[in-house]
Protein backbone atom coordinates (compact mmCIF):
# COMPACT_ATOMS: atom_id res chain seq x y z
CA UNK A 1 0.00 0.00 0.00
CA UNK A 2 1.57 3.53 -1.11
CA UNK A 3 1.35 6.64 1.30
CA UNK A 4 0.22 9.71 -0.57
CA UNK A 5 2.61 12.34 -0.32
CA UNK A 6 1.10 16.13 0.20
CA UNK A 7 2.36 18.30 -2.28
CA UNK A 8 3.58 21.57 -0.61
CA UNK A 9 2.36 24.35 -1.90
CA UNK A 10 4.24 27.47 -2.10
CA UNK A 11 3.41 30.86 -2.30
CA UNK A 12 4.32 34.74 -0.78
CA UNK A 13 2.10 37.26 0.81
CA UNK A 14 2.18 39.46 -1.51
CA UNK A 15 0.26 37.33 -3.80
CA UNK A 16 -2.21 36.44 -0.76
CA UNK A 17 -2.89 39.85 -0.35
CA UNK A 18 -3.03 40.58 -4.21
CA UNK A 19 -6.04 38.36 -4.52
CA UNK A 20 -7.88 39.29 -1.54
CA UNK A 21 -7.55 42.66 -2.69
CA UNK A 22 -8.76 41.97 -6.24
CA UNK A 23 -11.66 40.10 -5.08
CA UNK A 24 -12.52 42.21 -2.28
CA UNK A 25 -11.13 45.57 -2.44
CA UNK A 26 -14.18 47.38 -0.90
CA UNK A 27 -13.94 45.18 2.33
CA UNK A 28 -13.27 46.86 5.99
CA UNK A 29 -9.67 45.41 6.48
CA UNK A 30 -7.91 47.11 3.38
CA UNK A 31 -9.54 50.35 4.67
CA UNK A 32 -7.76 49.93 7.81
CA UNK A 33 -4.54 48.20 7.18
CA UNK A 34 -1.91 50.22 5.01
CA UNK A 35 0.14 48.42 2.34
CA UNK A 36 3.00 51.11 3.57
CA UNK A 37 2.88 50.93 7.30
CA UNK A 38 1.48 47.19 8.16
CA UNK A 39 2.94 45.06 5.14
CA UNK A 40 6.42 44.63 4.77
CA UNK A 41 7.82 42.79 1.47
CA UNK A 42 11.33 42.07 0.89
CA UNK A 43 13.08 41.38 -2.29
CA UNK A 44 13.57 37.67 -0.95
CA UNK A 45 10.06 37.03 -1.11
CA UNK A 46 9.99 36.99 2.83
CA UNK A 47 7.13 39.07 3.45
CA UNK A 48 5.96 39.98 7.20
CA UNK A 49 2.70 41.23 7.99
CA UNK A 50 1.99 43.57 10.73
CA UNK A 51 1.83 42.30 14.02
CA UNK A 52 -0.90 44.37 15.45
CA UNK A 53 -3.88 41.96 16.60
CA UNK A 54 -6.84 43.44 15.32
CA UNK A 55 -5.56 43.03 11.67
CA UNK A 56 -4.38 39.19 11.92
CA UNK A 57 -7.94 38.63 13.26
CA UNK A 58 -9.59 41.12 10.16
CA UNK A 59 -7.69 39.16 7.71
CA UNK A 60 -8.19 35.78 8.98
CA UNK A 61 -11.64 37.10 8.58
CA UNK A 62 -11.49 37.84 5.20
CA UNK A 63 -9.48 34.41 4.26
CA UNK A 64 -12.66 32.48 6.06
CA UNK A 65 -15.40 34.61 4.42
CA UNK A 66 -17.82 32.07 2.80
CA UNK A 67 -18.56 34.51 -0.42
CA UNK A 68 -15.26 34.77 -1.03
CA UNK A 69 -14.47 30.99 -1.47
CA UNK A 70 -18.10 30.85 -3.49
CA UNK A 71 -16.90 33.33 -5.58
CA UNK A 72 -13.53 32.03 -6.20
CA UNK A 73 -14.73 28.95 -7.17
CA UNK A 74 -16.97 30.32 -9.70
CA UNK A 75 -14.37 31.74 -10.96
CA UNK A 76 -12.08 28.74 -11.16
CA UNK A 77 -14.98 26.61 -13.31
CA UNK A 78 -13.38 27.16 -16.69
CA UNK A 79 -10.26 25.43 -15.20
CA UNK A 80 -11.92 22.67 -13.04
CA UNK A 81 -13.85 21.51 -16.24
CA UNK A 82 -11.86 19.51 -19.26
CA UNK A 83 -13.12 20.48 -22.32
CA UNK A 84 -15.53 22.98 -20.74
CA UNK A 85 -16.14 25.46 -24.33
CA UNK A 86 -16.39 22.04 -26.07
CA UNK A 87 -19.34 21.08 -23.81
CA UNK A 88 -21.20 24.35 -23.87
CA UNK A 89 -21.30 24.22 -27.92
CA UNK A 90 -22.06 20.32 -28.00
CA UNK A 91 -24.94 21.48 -25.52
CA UNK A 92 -27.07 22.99 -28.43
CA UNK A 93 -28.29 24.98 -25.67
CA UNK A 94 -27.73 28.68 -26.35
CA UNK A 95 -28.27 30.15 -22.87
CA UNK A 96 -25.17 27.64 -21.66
CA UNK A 97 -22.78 28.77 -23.75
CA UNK A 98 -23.59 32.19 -23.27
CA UNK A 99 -23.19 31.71 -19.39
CA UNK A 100 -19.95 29.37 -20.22
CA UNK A 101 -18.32 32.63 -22.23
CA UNK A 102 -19.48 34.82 -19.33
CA UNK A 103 -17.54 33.04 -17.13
CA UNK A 104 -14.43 32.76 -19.10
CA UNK A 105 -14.54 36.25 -19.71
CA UNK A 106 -15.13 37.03 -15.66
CA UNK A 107 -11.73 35.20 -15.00
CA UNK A 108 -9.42 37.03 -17.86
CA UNK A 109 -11.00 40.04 -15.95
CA UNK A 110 -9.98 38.69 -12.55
CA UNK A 111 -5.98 37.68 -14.34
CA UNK A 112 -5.83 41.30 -16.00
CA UNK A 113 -7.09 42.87 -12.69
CA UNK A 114 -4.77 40.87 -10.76
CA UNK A 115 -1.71 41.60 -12.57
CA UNK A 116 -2.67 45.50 -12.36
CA UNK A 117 -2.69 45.16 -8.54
CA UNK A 118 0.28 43.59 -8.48
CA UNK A 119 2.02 45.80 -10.87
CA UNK A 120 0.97 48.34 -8.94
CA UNK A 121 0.96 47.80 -5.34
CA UNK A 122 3.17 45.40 -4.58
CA UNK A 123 6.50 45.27 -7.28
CA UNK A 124 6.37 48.98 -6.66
CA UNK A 125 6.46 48.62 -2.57
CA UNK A 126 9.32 45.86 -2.66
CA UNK A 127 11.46 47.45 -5.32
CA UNK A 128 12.43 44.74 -7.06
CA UNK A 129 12.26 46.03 -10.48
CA UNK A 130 15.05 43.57 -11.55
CA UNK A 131 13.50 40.20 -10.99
CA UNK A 132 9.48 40.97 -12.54
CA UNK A 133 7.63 38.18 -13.05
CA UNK A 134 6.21 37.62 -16.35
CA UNK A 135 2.43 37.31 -17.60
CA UNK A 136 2.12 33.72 -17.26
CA UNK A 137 3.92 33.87 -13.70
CA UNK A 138 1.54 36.12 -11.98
CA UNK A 139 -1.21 34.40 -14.03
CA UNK A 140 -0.07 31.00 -12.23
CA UNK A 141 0.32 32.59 -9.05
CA UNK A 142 -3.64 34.15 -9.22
CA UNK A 143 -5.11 31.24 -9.93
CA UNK A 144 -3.13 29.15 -7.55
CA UNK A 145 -4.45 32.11 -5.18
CA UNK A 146 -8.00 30.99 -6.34
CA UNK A 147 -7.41 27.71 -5.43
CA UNK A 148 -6.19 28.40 -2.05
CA UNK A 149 -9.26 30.58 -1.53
CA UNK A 150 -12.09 28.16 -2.74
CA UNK A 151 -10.30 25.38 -0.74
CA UNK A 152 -10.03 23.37 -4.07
């Protein structure tokens, strides 16, 4: 009998807090916590959050809300599925693949929103304009994001 082995999964604050800030930007802990003053990224991808109480207990808030997991498995259903445009056309139902193209087009919105943020906010904060990460990196590292957030 084999023992499974967990696959560790590996990924930085910054990109935490990128995705909970794209999917949830209007939410009471970003309008209290300051990227500046309570989130400190290094270039060594060792990023330390602040240590006051009140926002490790807002933002473990946040991680656990249940419309945020809902949502970001919505989001993730163009991934989850194989084949999933094949299957809305071969559905001869016009109202699926409608919805289907909806949904594709709600998570290139999420990716080019994502990389914005991150463009923004967070390369800018570290200063570590010599290593950017490319397109398909921060793409990889938002939808890994989404997985970690739907619990997928």
């Amino acid at each position: 009998m084999e023992i499974s082995k967990k696959t560790k999964f590996k990924f930085n604050l910054s990109s935490l807090l990128c995705g909970l800030y794209t999917l949830s930007e209007n939410d009471k802990f970003f309008k209290k916590v300051s990227l500046k003053n309570d989130i400190f990224l290094n270039i060594n991808s060792n990023d330390y959050f602040s240590p006051k109480l009140v926002n490790c207990h807002n933002f473990t808030k946040l991680l656990n809300k249940l419309s945020l997991r809902r949502f970001s498995y919505n989001l993730l259903k163009p991934v989850l599925t194989a084949n999933y445009i094949d299957l809305a056309l071969n559905n001869n139902n016009g109202g699926r693949t409608k919805e289907c193209y909806e949904e594709i087009i709600l998570l290139r919105k999420y990716l080019r929103k994502f990389k914005y943020n991150y463009r923004s906010y967070f390369i800018e904060q570290s200063r570590n304009f010599n290593n950017l990460p490319s397109d398909k990196e921060l793409n990889t590292s938002a939808i890994d994001i989404l997985f970690l957030f739907s619990g997928v």
